[in-house]
PDB file of N, CA and C in Angstrom:
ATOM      1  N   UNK A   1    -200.223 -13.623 -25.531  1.00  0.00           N
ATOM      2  CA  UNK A   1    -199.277 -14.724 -25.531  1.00  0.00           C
ATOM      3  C   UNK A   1    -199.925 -15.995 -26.090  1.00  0.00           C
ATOM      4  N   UNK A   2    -201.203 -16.095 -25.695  1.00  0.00           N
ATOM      5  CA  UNK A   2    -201.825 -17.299 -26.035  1.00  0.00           C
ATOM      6  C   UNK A   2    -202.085 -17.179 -27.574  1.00  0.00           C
ATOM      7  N   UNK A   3    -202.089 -16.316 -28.150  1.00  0.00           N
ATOM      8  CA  UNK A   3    -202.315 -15.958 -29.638  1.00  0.00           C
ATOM      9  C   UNK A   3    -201.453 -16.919 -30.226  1.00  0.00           C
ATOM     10  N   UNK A   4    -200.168 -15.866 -29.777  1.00  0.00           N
ATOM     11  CA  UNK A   4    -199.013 -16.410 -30.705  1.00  0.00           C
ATOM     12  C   UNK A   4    -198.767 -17.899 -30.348  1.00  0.00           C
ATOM     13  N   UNK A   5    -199.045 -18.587 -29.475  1.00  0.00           N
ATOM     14  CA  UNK A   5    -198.651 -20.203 -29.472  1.00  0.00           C
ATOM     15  C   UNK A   5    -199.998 -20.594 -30.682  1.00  0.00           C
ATOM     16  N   UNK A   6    -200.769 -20.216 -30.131  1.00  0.00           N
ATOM     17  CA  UNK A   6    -201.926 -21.033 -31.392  1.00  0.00           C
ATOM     18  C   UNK A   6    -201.163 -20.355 -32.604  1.00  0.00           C
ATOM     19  N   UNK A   7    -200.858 -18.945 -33.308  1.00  0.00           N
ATOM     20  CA  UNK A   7    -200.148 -18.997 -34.285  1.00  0.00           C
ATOM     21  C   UNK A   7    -199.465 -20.048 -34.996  1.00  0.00           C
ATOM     22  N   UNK A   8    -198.452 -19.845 -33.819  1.00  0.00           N
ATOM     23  CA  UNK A   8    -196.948 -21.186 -34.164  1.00  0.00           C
ATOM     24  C   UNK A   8    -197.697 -22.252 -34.685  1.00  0.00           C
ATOM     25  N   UNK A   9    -198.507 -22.983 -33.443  1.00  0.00           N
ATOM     26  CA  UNK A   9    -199.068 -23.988 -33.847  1.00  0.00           C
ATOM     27  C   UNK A   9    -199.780 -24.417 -34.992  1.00  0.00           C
ATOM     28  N   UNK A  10    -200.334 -23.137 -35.556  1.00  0.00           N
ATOM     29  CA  UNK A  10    -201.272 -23.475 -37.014  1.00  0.00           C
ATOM     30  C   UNK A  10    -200.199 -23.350 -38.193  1.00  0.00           C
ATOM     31  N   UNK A  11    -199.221 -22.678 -37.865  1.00  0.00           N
ATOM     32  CA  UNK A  11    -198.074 -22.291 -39.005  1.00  0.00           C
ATOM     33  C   UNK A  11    -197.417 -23.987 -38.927  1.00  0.00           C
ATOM     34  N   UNK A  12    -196.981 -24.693 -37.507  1.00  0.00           N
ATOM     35  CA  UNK A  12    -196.280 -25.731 -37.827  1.00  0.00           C
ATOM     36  C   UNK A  12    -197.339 -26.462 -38.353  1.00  0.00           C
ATOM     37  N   UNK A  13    -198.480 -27.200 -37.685  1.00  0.00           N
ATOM     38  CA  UNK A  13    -199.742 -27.984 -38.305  1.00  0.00           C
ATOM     39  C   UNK A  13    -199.438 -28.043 -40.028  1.00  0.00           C
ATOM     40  N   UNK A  14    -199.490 -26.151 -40.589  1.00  0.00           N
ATOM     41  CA  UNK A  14    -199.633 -26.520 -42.424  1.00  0.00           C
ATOM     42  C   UNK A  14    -198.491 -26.961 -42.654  1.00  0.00           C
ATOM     43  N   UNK A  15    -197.337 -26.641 -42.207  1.00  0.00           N
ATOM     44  CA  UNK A  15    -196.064 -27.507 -42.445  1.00  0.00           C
ATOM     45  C   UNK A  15    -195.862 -28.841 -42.704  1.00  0.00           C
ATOM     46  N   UNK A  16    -196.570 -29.181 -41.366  1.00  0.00           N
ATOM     47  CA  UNK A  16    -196.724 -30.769 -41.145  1.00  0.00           C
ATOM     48  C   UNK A  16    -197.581 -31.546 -42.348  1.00  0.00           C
ATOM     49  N   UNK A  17    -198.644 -30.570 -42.788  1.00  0.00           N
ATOM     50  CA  UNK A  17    -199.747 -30.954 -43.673  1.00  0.00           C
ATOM     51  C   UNK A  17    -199.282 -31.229 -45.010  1.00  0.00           C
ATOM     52  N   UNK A  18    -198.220 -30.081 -45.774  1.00  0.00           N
ATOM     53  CA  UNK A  18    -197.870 -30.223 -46.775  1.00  0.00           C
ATOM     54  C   UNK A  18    -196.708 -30.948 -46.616  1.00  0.00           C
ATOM     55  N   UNK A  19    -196.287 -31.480 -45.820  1.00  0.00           N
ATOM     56  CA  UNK A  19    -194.761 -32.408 -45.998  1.00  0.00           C
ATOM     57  C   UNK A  19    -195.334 -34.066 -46.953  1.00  0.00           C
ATOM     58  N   UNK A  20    -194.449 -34.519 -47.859  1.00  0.00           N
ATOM     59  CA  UNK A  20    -194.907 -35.752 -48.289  1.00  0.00           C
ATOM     60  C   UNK A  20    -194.739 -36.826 -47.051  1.00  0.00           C
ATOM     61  N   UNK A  21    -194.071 -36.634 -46.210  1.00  0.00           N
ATOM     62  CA  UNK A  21    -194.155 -37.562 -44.637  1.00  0.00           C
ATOM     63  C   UNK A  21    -195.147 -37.264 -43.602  1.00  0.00           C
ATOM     64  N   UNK A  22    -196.021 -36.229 -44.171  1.00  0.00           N
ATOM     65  CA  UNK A  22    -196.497 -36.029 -43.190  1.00  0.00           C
ATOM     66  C   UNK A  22    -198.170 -36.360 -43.386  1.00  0.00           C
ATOM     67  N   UNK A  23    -198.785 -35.202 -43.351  1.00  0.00           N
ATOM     68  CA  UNK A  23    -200.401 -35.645 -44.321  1.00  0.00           C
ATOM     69  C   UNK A  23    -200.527 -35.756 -45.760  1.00  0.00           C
ATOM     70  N   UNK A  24    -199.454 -35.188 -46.301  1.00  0.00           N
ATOM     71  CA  UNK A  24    -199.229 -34.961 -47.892  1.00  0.00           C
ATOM     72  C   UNK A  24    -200.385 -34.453 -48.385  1.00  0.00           C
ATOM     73  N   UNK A  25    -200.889 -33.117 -47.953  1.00  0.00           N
ATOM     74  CA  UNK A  25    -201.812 -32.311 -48.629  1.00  0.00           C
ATOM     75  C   UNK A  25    -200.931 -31.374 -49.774  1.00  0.00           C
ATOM     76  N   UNK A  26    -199.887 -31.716 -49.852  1.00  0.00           N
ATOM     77  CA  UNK A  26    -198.984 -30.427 -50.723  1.00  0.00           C
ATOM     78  C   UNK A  26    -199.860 -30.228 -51.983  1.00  0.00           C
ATOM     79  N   UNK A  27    -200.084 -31.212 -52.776  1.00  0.00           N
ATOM     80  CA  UNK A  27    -200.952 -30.828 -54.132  1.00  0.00           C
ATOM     81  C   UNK A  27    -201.887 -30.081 -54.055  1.00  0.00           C
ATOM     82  N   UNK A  28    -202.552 -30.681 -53.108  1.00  0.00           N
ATOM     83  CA  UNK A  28    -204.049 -30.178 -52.626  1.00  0.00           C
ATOM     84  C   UNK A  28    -203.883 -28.362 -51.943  1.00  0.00           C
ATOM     85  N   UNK A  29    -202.921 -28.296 -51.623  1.00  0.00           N
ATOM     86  CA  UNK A  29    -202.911 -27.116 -51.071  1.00  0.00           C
ATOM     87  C   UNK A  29    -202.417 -25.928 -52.167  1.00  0.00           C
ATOM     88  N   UNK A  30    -201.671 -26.480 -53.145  1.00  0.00           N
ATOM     89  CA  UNK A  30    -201.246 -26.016 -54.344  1.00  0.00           C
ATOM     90  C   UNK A  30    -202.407 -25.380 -55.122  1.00  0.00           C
ATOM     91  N   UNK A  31    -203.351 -26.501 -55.270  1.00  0.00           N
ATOM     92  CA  UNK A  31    -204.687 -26.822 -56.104  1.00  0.00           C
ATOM     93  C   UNK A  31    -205.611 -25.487 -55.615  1.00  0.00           C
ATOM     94  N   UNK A  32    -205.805 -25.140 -54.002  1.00  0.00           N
ATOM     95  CA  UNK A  32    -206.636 -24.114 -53.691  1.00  0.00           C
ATOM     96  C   UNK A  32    -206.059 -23.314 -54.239  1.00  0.00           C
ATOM     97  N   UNK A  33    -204.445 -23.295 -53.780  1.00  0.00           N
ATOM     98  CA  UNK A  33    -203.516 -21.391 -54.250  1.00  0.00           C
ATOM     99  C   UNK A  33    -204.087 -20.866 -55.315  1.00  0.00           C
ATOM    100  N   UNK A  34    -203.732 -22.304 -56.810  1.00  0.00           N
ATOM    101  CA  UNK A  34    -203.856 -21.376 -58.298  1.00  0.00           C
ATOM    102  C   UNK A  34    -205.245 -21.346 -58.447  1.00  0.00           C
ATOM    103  N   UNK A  35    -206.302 -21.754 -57.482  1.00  0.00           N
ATOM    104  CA  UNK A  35    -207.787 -21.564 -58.259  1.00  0.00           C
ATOM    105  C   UNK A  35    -208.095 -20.318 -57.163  1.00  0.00           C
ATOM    106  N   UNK A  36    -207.602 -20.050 -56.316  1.00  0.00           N
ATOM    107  CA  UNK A  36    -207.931 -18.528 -55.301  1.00  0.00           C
ATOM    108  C   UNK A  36    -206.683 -17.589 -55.645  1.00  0.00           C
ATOM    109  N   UNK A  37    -205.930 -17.816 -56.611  1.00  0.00           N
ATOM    110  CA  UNK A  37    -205.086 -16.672 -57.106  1.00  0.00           C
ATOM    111  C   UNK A  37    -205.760 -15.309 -57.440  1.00  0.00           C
ATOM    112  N   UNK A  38    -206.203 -15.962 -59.150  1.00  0.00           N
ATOM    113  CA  UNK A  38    -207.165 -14.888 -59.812  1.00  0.00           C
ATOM    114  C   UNK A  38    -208.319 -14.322 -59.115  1.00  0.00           C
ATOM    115  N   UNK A  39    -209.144 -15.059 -57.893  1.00  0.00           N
ATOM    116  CA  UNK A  39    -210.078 -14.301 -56.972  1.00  0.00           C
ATOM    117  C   UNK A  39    -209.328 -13.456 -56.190  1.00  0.00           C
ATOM    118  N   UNK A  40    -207.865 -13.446 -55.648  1.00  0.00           N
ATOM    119  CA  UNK A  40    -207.622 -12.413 -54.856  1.00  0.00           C
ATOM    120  C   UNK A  40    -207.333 -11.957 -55.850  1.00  0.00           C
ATOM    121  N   UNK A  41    -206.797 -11.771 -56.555  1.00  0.00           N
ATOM    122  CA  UNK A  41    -205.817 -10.213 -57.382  1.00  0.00           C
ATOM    123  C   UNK A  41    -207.152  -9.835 -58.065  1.00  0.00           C
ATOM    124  N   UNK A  42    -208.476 -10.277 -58.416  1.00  0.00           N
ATOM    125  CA  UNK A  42    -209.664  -8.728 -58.509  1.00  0.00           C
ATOM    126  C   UNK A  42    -209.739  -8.591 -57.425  1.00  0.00           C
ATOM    127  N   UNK A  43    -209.968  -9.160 -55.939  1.00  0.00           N
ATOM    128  CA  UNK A  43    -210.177  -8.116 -54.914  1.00  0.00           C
ATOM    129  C   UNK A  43    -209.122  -7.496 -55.053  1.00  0.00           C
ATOM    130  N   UNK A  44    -208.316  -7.603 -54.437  1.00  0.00           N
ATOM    131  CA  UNK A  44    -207.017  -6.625 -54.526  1.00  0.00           C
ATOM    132  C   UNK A  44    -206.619  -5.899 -55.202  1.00  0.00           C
ATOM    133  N   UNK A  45    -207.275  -6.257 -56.993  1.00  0.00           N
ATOM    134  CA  UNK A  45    -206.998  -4.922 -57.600  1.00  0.00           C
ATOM    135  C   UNK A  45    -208.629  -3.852 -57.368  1.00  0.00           C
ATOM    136  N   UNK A  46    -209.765  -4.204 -57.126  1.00  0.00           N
ATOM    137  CA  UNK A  46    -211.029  -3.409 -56.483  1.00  0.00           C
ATOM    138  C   UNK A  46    -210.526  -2.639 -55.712  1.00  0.00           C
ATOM    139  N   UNK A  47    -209.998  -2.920 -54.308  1.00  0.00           N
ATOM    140  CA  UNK A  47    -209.254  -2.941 -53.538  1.00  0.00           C
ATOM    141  C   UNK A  47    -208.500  -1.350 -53.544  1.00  0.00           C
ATOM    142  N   UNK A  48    -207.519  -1.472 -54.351  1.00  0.00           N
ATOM    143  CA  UNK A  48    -206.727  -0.644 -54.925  1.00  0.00           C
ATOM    144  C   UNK A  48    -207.224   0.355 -55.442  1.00  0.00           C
ATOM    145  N   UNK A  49    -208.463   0.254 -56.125  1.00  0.00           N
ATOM    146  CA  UNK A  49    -208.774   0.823 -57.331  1.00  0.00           C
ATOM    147  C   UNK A  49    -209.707   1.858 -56.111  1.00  0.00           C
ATOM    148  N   UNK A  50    -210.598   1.345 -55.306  1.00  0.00           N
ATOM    149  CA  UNK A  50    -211.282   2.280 -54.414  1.00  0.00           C
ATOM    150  C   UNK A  50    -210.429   3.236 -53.448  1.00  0.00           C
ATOM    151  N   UNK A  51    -208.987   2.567 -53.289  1.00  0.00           N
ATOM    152  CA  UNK A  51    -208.253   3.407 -52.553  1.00  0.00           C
ATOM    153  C   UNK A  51    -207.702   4.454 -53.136  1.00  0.00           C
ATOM    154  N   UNK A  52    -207.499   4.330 -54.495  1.00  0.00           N
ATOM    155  CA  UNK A  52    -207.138   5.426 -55.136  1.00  0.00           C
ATOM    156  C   UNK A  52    -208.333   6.284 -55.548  1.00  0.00           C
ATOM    157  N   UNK A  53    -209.564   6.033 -55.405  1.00  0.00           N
ATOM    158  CA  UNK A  53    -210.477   6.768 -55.748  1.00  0.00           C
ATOM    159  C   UNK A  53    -210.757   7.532 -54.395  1.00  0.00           C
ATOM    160  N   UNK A  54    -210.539   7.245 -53.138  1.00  0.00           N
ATOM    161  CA  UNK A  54    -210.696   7.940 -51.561  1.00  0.00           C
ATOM    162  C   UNK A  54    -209.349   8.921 -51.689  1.00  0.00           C
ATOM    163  N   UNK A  55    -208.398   8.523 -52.294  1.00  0.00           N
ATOM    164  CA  UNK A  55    -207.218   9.608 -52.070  1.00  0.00           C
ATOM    165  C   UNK A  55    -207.341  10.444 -52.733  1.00  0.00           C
ATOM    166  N   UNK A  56    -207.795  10.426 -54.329  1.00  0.00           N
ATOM    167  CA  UNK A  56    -208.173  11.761 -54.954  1.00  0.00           C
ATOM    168  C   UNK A  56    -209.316  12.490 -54.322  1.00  0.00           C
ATOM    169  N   UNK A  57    -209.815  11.905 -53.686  1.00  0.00           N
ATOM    170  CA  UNK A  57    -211.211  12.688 -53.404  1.00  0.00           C
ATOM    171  C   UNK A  57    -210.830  13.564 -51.696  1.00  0.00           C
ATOM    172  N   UNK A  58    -210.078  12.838 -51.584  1.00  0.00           N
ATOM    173  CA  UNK A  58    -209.187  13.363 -49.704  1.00  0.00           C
ATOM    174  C   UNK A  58    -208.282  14.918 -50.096  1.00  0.00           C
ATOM    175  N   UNK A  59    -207.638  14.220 -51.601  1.00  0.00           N
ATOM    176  CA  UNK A  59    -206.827  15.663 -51.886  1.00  0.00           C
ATOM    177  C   UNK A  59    -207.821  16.854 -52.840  1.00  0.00           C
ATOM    178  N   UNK A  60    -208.571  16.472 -53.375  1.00  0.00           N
ATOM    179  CA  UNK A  60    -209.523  17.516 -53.517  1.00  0.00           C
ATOM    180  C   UNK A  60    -209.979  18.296 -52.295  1.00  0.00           C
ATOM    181  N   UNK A  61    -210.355  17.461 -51.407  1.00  0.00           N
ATOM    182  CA  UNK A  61    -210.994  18.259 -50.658  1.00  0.00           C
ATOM    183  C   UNK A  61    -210.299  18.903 -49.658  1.00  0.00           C
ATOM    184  N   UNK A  62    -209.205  18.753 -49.468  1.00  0.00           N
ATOM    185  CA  UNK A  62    -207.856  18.915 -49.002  1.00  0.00           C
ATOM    186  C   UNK A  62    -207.595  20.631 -49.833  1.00  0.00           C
ATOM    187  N   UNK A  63    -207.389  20.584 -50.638  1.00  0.00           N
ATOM    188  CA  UNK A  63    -207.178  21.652 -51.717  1.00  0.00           C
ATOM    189  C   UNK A  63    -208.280  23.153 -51.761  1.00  0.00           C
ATOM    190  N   UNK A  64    -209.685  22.166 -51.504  1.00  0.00           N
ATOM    191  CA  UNK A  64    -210.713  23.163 -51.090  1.00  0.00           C
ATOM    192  C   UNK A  64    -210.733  23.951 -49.904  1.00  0.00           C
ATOM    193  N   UNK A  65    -210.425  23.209 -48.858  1.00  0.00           N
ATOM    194  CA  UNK A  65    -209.872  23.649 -47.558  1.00  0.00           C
ATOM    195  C   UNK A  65    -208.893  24.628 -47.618  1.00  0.00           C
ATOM    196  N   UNK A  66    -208.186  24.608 -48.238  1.00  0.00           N
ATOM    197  CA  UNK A  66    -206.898  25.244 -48.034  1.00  0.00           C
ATOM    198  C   UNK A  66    -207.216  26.682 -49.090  1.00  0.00           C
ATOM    199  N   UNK A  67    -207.657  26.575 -50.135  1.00  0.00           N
ATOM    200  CA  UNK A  67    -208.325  27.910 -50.896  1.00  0.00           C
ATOM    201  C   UNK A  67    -209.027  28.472 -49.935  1.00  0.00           C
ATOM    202  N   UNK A  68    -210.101  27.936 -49.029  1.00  0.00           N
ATOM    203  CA  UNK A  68    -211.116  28.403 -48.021  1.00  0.00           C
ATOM    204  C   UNK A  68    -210.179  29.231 -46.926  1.00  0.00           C
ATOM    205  N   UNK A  69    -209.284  28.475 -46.548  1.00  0.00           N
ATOM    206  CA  UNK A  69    -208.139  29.388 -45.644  1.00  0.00           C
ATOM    207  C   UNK A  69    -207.830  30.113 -46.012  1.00  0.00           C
ATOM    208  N   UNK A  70    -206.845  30.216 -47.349  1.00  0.00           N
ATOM    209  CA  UNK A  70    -206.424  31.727 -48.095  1.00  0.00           C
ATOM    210  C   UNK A  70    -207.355  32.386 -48.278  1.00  0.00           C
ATOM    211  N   UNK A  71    -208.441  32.441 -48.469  1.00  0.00           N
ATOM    212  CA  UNK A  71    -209.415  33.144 -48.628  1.00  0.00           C
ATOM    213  C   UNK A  71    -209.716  34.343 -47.497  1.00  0.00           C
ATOM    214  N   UNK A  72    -209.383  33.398 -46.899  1.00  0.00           N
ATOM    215  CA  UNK A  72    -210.349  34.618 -45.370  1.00  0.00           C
ATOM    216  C   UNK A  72    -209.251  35.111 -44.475  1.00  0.00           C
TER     217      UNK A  72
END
């Protein structure tokens, strides 16, 4: 329970932050987004790229298993 009030609270706080009545960080908060855009989307495409490399390798071995069953 105590989570979610500090939640709320940090969700209203950036609200408050980017309002021009309020702290008027809006630019500034803009300014981090487009310069940490392009850093998340390579993690996220790394990201991606290793998850699809664990799933082929899950269904290979998946496949081996299952020859090993018919087998015997």
């Amino acid at each position: 329970m105590l989570t979610i009030i500090f939640g709320i609270a940090c969700i209203a706080f950036t609200f408050f932050a980017c309002l021009p009545q309020g702290l008027g960080w809006g630019d500034e908060v803009l300014f981090v987004l487009k310069g940490a855009a392009p850093v998340l989307a390579a993690f996220i495409g790394l990201l991606a790229i290793l998850i699809g490399i664990a799933d082929i390798r899950d269904r290979n071995e998946a496949r081996r298993e299952e020859k090993l069953n018919n087998e015997k």
